[in-house]
C-alpha atoms as a PDB file:
ATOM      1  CA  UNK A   1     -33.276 -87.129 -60.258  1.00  0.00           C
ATOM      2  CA  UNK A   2     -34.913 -84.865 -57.559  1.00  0.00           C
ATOM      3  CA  UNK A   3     -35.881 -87.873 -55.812  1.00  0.00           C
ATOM      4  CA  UNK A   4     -31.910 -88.809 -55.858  1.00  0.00           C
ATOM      5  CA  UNK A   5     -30.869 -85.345 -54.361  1.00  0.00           C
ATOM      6  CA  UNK A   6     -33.747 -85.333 -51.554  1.00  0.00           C
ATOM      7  CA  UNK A   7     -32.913 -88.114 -50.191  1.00  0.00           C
ATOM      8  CA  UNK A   8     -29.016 -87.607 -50.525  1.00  0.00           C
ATOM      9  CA  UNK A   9     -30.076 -84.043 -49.001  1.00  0.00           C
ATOM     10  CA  UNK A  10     -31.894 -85.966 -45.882  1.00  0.00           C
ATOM     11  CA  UNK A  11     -29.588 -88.479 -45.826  1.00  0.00           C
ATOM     12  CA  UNK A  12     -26.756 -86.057 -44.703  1.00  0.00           C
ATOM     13  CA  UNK A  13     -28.193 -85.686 -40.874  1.00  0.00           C
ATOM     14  CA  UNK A  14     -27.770 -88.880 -39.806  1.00  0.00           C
ATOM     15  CA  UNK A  15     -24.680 -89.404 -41.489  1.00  0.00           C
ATOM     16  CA  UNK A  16     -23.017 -86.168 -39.855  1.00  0.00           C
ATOM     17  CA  UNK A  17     -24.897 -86.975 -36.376  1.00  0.00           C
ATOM     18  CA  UNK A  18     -23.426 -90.570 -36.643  1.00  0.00           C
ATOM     19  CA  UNK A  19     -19.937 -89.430 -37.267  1.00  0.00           C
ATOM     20  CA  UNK A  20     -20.331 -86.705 -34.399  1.00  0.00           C
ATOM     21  CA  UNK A  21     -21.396 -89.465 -32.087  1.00  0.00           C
ATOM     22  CA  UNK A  22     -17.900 -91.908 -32.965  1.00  0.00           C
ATOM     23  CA  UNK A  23     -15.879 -89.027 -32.901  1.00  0.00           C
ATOM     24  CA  UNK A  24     -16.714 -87.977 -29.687  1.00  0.00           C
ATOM     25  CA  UNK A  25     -16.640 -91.534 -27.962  1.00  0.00           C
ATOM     26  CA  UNK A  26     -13.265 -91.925 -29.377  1.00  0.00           C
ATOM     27  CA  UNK A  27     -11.618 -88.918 -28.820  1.00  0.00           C
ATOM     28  CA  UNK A  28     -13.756 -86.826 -26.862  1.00  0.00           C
ATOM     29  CA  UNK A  29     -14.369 -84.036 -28.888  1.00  0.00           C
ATOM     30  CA  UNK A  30     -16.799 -82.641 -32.337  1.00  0.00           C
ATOM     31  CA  UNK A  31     -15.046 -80.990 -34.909  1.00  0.00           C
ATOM     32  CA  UNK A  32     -17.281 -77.646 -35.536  1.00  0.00           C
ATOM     33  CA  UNK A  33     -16.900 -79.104 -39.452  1.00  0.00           C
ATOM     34  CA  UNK A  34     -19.658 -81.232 -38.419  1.00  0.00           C
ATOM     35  CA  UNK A  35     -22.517 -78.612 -36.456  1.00  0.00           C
ATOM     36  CA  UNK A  36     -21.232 -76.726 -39.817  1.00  0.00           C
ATOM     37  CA  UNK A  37     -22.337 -78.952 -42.062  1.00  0.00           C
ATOM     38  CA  UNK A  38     -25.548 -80.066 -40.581  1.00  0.00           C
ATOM     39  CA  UNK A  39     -26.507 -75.752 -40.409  1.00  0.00           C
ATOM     40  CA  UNK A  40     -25.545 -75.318 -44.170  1.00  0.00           C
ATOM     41  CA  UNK A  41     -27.620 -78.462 -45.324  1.00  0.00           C
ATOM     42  CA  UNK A  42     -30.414 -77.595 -43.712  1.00  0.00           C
ATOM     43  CA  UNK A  43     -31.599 -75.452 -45.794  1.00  0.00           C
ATOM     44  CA  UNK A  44     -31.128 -77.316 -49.441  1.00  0.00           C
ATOM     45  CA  UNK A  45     -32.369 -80.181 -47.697  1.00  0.00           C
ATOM     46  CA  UNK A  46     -35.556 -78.606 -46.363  1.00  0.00           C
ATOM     47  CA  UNK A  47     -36.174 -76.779 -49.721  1.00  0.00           C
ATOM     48  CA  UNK A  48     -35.657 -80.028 -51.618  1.00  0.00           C
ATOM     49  CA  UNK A  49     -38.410 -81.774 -49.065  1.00  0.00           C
ATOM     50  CA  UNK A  50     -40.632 -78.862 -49.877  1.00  0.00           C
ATOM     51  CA  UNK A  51     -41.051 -77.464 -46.371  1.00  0.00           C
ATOM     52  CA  UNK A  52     -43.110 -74.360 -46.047  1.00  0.00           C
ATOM     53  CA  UNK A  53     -40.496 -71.269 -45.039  1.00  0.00           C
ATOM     54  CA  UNK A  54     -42.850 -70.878 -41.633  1.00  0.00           C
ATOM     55  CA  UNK A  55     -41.822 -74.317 -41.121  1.00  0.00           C
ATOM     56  CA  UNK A  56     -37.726 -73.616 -42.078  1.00  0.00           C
ATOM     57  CA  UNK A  57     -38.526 -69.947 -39.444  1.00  0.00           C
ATOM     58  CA  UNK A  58     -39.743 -72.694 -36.877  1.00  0.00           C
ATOM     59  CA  UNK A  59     -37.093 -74.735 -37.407  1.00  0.00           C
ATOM     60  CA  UNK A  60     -34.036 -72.039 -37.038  1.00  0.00           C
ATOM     61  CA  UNK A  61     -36.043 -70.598 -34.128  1.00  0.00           C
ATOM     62  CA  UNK A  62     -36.060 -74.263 -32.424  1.00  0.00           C
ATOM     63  CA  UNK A  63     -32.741 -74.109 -33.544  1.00  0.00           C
ATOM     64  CA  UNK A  64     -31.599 -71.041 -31.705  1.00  0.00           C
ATOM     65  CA  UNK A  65     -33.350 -72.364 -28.835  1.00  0.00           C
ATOM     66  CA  UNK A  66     -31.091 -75.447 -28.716  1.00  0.00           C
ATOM     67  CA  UNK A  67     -28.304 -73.311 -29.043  1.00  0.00           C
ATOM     68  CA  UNK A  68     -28.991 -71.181 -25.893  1.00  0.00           C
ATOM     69  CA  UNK A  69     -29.877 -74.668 -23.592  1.00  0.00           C
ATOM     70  CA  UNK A  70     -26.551 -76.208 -25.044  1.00  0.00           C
ATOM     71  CA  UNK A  71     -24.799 -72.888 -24.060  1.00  0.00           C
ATOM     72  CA  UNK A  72     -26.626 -72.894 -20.499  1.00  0.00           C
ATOM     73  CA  UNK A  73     -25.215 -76.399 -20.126  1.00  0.00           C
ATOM     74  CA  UNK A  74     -21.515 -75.770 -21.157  1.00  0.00           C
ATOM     75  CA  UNK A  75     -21.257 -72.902 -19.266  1.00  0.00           C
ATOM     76  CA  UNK A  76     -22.551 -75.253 -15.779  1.00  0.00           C
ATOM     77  CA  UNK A  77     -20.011 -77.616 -16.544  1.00  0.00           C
ATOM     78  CA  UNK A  78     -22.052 -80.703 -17.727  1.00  0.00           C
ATOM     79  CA  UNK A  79     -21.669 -80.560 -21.519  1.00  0.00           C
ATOM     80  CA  UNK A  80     -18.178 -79.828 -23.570  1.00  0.00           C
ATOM     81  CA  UNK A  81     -18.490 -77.118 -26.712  1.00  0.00           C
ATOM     82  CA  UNK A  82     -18.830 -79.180 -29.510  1.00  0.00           C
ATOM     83  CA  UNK A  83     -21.685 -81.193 -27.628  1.00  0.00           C
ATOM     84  CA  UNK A  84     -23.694 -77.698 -27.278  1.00  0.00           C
ATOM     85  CA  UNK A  85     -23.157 -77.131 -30.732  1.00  0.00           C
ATOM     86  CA  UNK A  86     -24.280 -80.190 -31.974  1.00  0.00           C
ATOM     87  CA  UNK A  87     -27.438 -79.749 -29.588  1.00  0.00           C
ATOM     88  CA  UNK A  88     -27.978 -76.877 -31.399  1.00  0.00           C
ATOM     89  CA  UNK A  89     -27.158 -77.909 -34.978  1.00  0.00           C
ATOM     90  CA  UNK A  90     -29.255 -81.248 -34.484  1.00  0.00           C
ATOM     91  CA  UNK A  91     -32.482 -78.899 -32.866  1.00  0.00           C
ATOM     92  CA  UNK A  92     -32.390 -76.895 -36.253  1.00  0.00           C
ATOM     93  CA  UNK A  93     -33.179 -80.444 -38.126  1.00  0.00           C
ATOM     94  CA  UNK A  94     -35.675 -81.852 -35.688  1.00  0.00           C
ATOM     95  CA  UNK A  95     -37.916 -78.685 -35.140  1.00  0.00           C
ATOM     96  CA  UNK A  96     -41.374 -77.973 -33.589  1.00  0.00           C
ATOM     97  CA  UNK A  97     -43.098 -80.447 -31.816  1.00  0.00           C
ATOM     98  CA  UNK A  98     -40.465 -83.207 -32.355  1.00  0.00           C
ATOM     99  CA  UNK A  99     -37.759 -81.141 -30.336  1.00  0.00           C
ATOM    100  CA  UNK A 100     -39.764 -82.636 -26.886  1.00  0.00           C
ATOM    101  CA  UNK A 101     -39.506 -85.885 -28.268  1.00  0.00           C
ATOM    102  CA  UNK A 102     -36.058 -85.065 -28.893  1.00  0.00           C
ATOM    103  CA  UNK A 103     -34.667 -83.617 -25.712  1.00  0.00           C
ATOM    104  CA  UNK A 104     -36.279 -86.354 -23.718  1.00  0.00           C
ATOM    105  CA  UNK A 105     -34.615 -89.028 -26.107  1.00  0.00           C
ATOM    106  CA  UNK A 106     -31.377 -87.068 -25.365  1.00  0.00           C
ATOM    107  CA  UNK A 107     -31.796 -86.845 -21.758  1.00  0.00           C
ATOM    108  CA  UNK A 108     -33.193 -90.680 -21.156  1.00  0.00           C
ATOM    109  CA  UNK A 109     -30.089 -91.997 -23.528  1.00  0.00           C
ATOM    110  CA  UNK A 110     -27.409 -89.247 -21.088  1.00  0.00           C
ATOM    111  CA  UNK A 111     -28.740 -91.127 -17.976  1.00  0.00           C
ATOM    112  CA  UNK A 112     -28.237 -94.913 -20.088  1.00  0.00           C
ATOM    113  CA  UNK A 113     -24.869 -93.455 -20.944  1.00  0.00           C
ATOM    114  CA  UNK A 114     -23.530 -92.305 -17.555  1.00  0.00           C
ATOM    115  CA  UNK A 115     -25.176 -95.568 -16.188  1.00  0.00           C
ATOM    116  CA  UNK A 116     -23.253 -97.605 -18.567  1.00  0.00           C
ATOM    117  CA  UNK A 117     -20.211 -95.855 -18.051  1.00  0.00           C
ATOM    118  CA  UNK A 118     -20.232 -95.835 -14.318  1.00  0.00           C
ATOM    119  CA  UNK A 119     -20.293 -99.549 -14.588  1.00  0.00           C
ATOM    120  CA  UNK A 120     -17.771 -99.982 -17.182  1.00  0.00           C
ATOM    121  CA  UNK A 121     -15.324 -97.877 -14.760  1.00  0.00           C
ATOM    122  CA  UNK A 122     -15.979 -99.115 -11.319  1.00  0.00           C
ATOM    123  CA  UNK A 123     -13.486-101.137  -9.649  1.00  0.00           C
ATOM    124  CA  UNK A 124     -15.374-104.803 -10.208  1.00  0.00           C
ATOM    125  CA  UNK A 125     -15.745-104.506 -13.993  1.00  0.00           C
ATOM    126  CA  UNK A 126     -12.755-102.311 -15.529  1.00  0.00           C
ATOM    127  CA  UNK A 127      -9.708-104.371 -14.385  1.00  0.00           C
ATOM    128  CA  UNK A 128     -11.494-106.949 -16.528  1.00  0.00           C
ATOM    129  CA  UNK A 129     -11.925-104.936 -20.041  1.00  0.00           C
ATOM    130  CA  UNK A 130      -9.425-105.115 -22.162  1.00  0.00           C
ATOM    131  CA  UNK A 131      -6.980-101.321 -22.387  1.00  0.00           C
ATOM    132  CA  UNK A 132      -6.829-101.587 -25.987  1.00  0.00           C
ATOM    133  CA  UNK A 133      -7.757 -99.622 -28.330  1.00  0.00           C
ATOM    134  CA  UNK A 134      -6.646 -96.603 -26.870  1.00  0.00           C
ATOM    135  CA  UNK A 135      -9.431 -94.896 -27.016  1.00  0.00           C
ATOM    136  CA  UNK A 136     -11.338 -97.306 -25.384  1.00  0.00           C
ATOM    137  CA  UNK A 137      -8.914 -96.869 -22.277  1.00  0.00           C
ATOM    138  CA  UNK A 138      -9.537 -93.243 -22.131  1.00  0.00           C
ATOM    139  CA  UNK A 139     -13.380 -94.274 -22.006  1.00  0.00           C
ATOM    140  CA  UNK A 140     -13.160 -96.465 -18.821  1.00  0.00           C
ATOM    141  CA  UNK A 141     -10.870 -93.889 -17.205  1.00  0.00           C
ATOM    142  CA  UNK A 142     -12.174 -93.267 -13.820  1.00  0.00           C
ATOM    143  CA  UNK A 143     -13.348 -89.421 -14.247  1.00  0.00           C
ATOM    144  CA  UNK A 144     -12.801 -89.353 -17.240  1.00  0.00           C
ATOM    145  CA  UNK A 145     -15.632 -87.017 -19.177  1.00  0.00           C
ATOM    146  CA  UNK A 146     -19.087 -88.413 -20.655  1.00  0.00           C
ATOM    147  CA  UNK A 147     -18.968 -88.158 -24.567  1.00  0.00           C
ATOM    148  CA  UNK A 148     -22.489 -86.393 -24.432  1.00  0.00           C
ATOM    149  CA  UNK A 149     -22.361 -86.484 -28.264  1.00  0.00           C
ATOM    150  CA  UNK A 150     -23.668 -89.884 -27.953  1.00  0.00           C
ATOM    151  CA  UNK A 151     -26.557 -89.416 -26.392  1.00  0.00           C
ATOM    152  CA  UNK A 152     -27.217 -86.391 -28.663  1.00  0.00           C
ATOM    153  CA  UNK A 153     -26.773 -88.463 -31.556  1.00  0.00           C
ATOM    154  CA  UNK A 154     -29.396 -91.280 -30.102  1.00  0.00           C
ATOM    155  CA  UNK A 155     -32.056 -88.867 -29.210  1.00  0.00           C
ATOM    156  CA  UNK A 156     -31.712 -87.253 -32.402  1.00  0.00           C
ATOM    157  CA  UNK A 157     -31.769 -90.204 -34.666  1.00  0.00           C
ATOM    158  CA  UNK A 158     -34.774 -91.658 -32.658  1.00  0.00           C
ATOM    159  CA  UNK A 159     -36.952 -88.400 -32.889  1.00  0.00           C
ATOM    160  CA  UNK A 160     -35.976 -87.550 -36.827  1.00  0.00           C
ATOM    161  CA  UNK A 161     -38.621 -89.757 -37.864  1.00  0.00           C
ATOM    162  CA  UNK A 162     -41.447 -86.775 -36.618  1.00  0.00           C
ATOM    163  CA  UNK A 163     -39.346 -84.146 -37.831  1.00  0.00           C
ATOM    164  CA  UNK A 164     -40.411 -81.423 -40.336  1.00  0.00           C
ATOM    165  CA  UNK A 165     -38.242 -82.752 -43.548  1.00  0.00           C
ATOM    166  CA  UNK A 166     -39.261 -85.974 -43.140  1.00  0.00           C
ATOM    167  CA  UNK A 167     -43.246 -85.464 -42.679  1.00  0.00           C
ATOM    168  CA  UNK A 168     -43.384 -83.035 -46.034  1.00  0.00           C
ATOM    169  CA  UNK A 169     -41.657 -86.012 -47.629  1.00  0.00           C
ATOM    170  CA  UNK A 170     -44.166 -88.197 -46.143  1.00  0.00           C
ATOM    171  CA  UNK A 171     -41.768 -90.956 -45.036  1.00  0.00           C
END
């Protein structure tokens, strides 16, 4: 049965980074339900992988760390709220060392992103994509803001792998 609640436990951050990720490319924005929820299942989650608490004071520091660049970056302009929160909420997860491995994910999928979406929006390609759904529409808008989340979200899923939870579980 403990094996059943780890993993439902673990399972919870990429669930709630996935859903962060479509919500934002389809409407632009992260409900705070979701940094929420990935904060206050943290800690079951790392108690239930049996993580040392120096590990879980890493992890909130790496945490607090995330929140501070994610603030730095909403407050230039570059990132929306809910992305810096997610930043932050996701940095708690990953922890020491994986948070390099994570921010350079994050940054290398933002430039893949924008790259995409400057393509999808310039005048040769976006007459030709179709304007439904609605959501995609707003996506191809020219100027239209970069849902950050999804980058996030991909640098966060690809460095979970080395992250604290999952190495005292040994997967």
């Amino acid at each position: 049965m403990l094996h059943l609640l780890q993993y439902l436990l673990i399972l919870a951050f990429p669930a709630l980074v996935a859903v962060a990720a479509l919500r934002d490319l389809t409407s632009f924005t992260i409900p705070n339900w979701i940094s929420l929820a990935l904060i206050c299942a943290f800690v079951p989650a790392a108690i239930a992988a049996g993580v040392p608490w120096t590990q879980v004071g890493l992890c909130a520091a790496v945490g607090v760390v995330g929140l501070v660049i994610g603030m730095g970056l909403f407050a230039a302009g570059w990132v929306g709220g809910g992305d810096a929160k997610l930043l932050a909420a996701a940095s708690l997860w990953i922890g020491w060392p994986a948070c390099v491995t994570y921010l350079v994910y994050t940054a290398l999928a933002g430039g893949g992103l924008a790259c995409l979406l400057l393509g999808l929006r310039s005048a040769w390609v976006r007459p030709a994509l179709p304007k439904r759904p609605g959501w995609f529409a707003r996506l191809i808008e020219p100027g239209a803001a970069v849902p950050y989340g999804v980058a996030i979200a991909i640098g966060a899923l690809a460095a979970f792998p080395a992250s604290p939870i999952l190495r005292a579980l040994g997967v």
